[in-house]
PDB file of N, CA and C in Angstrom:
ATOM      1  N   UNK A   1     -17.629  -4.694   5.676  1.00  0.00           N
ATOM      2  CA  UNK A   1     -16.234  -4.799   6.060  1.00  0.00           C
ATOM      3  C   UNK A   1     -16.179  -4.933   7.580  1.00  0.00           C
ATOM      4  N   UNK A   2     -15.622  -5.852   7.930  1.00  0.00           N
ATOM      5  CA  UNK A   2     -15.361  -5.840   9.382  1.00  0.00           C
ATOM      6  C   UNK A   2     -13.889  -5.255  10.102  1.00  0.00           C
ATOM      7  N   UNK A   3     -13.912  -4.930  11.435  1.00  0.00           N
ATOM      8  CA  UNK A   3     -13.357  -4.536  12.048  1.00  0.00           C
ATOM      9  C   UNK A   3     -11.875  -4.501  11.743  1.00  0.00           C
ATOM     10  N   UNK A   4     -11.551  -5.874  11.703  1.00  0.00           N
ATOM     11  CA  UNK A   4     -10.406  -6.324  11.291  1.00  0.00           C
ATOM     12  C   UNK A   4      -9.751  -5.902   9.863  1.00  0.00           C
ATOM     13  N   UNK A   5     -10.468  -5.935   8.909  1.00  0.00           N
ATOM     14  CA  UNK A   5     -10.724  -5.400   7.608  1.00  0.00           C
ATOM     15  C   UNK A   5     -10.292  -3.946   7.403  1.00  0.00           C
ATOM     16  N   UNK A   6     -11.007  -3.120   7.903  1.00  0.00           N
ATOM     17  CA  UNK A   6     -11.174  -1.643   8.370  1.00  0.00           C
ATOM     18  C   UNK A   6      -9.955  -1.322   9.123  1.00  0.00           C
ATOM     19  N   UNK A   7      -9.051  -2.132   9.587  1.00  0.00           N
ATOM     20  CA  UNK A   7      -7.988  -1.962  10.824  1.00  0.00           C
ATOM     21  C   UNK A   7      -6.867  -1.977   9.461  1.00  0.00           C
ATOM     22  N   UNK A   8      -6.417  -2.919   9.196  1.00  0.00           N
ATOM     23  CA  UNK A   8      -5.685  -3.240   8.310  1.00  0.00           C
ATOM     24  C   UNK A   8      -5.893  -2.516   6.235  1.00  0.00           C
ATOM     25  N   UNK A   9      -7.046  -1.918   6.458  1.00  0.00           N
ATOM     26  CA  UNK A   9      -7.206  -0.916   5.215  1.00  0.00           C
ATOM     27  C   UNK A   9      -6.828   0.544   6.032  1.00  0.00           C
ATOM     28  N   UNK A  10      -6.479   0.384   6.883  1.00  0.00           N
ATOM     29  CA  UNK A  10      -6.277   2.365   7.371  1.00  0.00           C
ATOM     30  C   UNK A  10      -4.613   1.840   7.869  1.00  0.00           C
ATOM     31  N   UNK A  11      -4.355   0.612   8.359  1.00  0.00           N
ATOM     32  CA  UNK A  11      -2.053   0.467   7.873  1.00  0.00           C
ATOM     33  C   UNK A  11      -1.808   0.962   6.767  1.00  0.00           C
ATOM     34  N   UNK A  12      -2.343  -0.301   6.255  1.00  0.00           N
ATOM     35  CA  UNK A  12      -2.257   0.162   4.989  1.00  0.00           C
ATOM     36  C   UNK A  12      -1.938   1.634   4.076  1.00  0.00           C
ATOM     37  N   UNK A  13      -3.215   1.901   4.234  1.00  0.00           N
ATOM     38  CA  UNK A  13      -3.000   3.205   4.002  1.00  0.00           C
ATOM     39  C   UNK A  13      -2.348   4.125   4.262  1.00  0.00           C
ATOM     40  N   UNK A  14      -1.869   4.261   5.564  1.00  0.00           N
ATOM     41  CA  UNK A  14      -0.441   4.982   6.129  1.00  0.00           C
ATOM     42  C   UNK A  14       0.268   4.489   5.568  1.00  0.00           C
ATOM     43  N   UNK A  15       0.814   2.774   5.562  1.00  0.00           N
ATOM     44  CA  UNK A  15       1.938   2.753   4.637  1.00  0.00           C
ATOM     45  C   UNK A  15       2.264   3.536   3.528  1.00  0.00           C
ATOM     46  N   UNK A  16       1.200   3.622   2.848  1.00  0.00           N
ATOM     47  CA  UNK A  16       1.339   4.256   1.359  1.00  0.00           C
ATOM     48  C   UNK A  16       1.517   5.220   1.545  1.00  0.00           C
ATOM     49  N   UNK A  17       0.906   6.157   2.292  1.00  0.00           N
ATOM     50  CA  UNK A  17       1.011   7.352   2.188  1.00  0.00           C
ATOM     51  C   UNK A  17       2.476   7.771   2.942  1.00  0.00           C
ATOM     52  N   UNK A  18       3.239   7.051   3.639  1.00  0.00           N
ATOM     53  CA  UNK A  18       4.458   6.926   3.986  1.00  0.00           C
ATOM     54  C   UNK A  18       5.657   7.078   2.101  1.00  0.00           C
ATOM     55  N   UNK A  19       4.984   5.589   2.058  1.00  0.00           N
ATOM     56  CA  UNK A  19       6.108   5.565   0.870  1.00  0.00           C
ATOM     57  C   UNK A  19       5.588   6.413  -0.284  1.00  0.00           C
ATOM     58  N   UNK A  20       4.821   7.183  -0.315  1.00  0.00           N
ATOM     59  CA  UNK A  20       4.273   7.919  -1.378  1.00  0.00           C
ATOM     60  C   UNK A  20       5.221   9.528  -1.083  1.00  0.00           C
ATOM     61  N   UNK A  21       5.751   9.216   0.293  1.00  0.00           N
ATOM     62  CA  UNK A  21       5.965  10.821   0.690  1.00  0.00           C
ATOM     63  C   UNK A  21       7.800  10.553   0.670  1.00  0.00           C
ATOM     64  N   UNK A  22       8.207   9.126   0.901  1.00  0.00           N
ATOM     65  CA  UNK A  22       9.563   9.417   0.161  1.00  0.00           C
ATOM     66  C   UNK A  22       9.855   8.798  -1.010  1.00  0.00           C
ATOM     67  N   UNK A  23       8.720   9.254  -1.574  1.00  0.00           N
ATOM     68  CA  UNK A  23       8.982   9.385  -3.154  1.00  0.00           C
ATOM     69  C   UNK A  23       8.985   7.206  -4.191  1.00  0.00           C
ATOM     70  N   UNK A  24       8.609   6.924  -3.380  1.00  0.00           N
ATOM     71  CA  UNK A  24       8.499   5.301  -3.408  1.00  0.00           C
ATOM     72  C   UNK A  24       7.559   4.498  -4.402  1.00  0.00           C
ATOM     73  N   UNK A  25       6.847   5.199  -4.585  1.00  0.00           N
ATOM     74  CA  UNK A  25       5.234   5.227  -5.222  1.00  0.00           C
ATOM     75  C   UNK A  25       4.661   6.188  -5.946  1.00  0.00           C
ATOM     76  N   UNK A  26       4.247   6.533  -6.416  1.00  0.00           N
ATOM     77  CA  UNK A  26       3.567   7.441  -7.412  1.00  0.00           C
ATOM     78  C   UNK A  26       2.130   7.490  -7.258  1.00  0.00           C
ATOM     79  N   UNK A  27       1.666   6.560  -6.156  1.00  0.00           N
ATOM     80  CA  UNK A  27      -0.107   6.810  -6.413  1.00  0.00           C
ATOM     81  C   UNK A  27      -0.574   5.845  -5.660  1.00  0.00           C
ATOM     82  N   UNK A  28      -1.374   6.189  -5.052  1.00  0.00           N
ATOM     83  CA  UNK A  28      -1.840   5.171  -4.060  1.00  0.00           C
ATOM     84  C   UNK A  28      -3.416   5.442  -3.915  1.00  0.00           C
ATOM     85  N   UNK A  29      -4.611   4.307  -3.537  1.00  0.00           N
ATOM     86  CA  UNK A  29      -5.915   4.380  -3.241  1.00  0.00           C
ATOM     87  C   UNK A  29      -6.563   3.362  -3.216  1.00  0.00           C
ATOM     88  N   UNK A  30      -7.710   3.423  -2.799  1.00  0.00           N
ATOM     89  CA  UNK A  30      -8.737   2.000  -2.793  1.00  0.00           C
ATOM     90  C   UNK A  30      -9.019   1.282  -4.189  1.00  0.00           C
ATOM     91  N   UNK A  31      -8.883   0.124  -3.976  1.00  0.00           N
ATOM     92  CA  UNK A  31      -9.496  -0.371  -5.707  1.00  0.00           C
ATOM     93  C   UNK A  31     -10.807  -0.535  -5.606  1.00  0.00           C
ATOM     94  N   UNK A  32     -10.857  -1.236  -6.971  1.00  0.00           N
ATOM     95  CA  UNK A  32     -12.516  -1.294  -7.211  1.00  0.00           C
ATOM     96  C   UNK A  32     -13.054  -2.378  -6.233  1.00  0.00           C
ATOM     97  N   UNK A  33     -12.473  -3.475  -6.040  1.00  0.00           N
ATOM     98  CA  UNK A  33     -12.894  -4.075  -4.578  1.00  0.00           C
ATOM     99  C   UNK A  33     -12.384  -4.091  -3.437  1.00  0.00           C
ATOM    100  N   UNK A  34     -13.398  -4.050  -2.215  1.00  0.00           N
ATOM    101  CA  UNK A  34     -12.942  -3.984  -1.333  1.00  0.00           C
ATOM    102  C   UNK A  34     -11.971  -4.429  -0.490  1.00  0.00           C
ATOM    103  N   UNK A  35     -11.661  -5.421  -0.874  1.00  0.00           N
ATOM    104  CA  UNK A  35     -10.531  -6.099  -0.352  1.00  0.00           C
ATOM    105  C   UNK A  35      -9.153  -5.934  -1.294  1.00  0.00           C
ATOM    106  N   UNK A  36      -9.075  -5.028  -1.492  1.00  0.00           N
ATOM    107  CA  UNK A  36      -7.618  -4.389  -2.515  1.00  0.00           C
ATOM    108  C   UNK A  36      -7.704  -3.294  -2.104  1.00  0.00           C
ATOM    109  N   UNK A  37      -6.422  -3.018  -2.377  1.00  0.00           N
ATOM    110  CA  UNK A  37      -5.784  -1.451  -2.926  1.00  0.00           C
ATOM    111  C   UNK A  37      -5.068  -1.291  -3.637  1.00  0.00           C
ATOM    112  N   UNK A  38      -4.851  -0.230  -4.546  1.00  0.00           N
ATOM    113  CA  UNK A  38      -4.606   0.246  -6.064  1.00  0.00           C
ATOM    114  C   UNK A  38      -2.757   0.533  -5.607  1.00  0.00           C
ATOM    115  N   UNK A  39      -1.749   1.074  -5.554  1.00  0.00           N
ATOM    116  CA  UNK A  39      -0.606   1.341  -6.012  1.00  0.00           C
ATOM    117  C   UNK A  39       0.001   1.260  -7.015  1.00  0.00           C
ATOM    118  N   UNK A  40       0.199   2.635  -7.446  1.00  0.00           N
ATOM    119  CA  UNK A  40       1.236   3.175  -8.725  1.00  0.00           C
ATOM    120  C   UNK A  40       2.692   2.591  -8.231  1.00  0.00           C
ATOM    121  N   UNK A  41       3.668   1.960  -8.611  1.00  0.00           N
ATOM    122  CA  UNK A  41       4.731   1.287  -8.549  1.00  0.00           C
ATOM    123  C   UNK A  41       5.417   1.317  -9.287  1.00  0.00           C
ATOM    124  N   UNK A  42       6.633   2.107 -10.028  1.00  0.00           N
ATOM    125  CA  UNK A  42       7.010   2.219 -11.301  1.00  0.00           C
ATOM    126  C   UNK A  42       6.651   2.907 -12.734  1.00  0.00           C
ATOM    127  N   UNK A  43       5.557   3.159 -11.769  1.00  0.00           N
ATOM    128  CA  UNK A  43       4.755   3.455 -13.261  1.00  0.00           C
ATOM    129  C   UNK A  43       3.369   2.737 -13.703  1.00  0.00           C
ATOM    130  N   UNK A  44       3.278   1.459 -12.935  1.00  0.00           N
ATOM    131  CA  UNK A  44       2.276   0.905 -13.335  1.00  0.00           C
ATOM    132  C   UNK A  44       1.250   0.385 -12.246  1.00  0.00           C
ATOM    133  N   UNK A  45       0.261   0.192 -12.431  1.00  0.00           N
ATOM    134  CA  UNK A  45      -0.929   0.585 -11.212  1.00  0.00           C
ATOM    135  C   UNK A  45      -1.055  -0.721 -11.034  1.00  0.00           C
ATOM    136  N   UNK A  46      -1.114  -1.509  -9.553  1.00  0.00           N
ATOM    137  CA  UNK A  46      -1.088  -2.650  -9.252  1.00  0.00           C
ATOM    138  C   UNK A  46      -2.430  -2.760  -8.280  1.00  0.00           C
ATOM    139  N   UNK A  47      -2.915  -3.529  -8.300  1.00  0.00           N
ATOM    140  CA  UNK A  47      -4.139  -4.132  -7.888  1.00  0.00           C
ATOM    141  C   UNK A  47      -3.966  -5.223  -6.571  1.00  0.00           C
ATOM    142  N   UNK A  48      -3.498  -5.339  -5.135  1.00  0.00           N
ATOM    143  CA  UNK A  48      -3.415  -6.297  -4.854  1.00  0.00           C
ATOM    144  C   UNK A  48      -3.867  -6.047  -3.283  1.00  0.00           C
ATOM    145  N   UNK A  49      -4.419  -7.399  -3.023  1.00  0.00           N
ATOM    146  CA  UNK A  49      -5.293  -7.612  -1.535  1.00  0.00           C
ATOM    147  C   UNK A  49      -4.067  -7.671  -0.494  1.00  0.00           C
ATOM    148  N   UNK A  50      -5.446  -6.638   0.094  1.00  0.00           N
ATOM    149  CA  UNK A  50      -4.898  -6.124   1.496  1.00  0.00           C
ATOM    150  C   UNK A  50      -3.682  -6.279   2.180  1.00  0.00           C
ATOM    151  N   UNK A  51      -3.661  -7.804   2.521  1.00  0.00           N
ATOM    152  CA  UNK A  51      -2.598  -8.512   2.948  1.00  0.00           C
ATOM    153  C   UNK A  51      -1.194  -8.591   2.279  1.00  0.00           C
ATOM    154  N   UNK A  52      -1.247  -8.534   0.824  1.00  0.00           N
ATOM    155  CA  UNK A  52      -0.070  -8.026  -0.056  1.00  0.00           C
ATOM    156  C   UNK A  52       0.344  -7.004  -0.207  1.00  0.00           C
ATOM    157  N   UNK A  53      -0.795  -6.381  -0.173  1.00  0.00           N
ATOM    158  CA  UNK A  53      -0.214  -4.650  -0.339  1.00  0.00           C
ATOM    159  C   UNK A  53       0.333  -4.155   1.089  1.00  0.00           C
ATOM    160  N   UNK A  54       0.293  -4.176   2.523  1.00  0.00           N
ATOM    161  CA  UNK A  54       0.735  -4.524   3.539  1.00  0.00           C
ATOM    162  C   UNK A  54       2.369  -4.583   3.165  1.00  0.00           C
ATOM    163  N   UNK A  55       2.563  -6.252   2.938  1.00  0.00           N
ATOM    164  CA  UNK A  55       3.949  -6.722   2.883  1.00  0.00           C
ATOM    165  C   UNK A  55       4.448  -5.727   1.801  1.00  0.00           C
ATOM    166  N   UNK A  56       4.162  -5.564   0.671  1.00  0.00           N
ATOM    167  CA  UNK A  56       4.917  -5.160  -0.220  1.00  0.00           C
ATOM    168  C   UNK A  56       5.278  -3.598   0.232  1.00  0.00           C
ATOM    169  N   UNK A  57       4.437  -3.119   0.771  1.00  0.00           N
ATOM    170  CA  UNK A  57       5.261  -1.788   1.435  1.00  0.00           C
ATOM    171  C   UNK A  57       5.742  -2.004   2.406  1.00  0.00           C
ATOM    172  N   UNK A  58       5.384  -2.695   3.164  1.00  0.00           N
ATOM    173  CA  UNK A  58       6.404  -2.497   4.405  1.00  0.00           C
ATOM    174  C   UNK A  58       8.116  -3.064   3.754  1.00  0.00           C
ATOM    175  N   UNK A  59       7.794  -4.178   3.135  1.00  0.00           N
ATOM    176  CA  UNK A  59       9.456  -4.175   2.520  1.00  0.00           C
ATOM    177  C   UNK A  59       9.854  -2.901   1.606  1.00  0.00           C
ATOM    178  N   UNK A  60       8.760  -2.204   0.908  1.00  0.00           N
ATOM    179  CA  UNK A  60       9.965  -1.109   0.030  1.00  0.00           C
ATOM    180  C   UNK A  60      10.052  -0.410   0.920  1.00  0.00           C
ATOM    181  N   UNK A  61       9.750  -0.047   2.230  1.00  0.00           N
ATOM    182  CA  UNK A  61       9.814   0.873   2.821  1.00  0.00           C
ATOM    183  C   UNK A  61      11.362   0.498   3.682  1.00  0.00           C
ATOM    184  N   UNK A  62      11.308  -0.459   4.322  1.00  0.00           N
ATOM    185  CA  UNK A  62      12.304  -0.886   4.656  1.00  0.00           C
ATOM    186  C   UNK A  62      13.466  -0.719   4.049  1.00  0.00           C
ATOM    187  N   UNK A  63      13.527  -1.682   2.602  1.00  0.00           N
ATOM    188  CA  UNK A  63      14.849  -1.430   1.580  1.00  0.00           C
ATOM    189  C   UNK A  63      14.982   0.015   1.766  1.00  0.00           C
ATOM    190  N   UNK A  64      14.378   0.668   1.463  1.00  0.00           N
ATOM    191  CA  UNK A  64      15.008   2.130   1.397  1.00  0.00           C
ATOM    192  C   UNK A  64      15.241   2.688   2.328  1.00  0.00           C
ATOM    193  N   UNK A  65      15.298   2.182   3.845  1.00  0.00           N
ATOM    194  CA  UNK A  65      16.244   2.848   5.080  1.00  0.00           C
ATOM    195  C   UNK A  65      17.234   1.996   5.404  1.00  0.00           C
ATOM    196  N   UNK A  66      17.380   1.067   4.430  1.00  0.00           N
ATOM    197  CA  UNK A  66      18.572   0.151   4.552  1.00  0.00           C
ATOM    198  C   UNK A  66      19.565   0.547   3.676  1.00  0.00           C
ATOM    199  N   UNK A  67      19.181   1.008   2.816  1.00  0.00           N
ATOM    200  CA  UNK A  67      19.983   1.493   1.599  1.00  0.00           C
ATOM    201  C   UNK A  67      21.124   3.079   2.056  1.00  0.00           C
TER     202      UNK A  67
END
């Protein structure tokens, strides 16, 4: 994993652990490859690279201080 890689898997990870703490998510962690991470979302465990999982929290995180 490079630098860049490693930079953007530890946002990441704050993100989640952001939206995990107002209640946004249900579960958050590394997937089975390295270039993913796992999120509980509803109920159901989503699988998606780096770069998606990124956007997709930073928007639920957003919606919900807009709300």
């Amino acid at each position: 994993m490079n630098s860049t890689q490693a930079t953007l898997r530890d946002e990441v990870r704050q993100l989640a652990q952001e939206a995990f703490q107002l209640k946004l998510i249900s579960g958050h962690g590394d997937g089975a490859d390295i270039n993913e991470y796992q999120i509980v979302y509803q109920g159901k465990p989503r699988h998606l690279p780096l770069e998606q999982a990124r956007f997709f929290l930073v928007n639920l995180i957003y919606r919900n201080q807009i709300c």
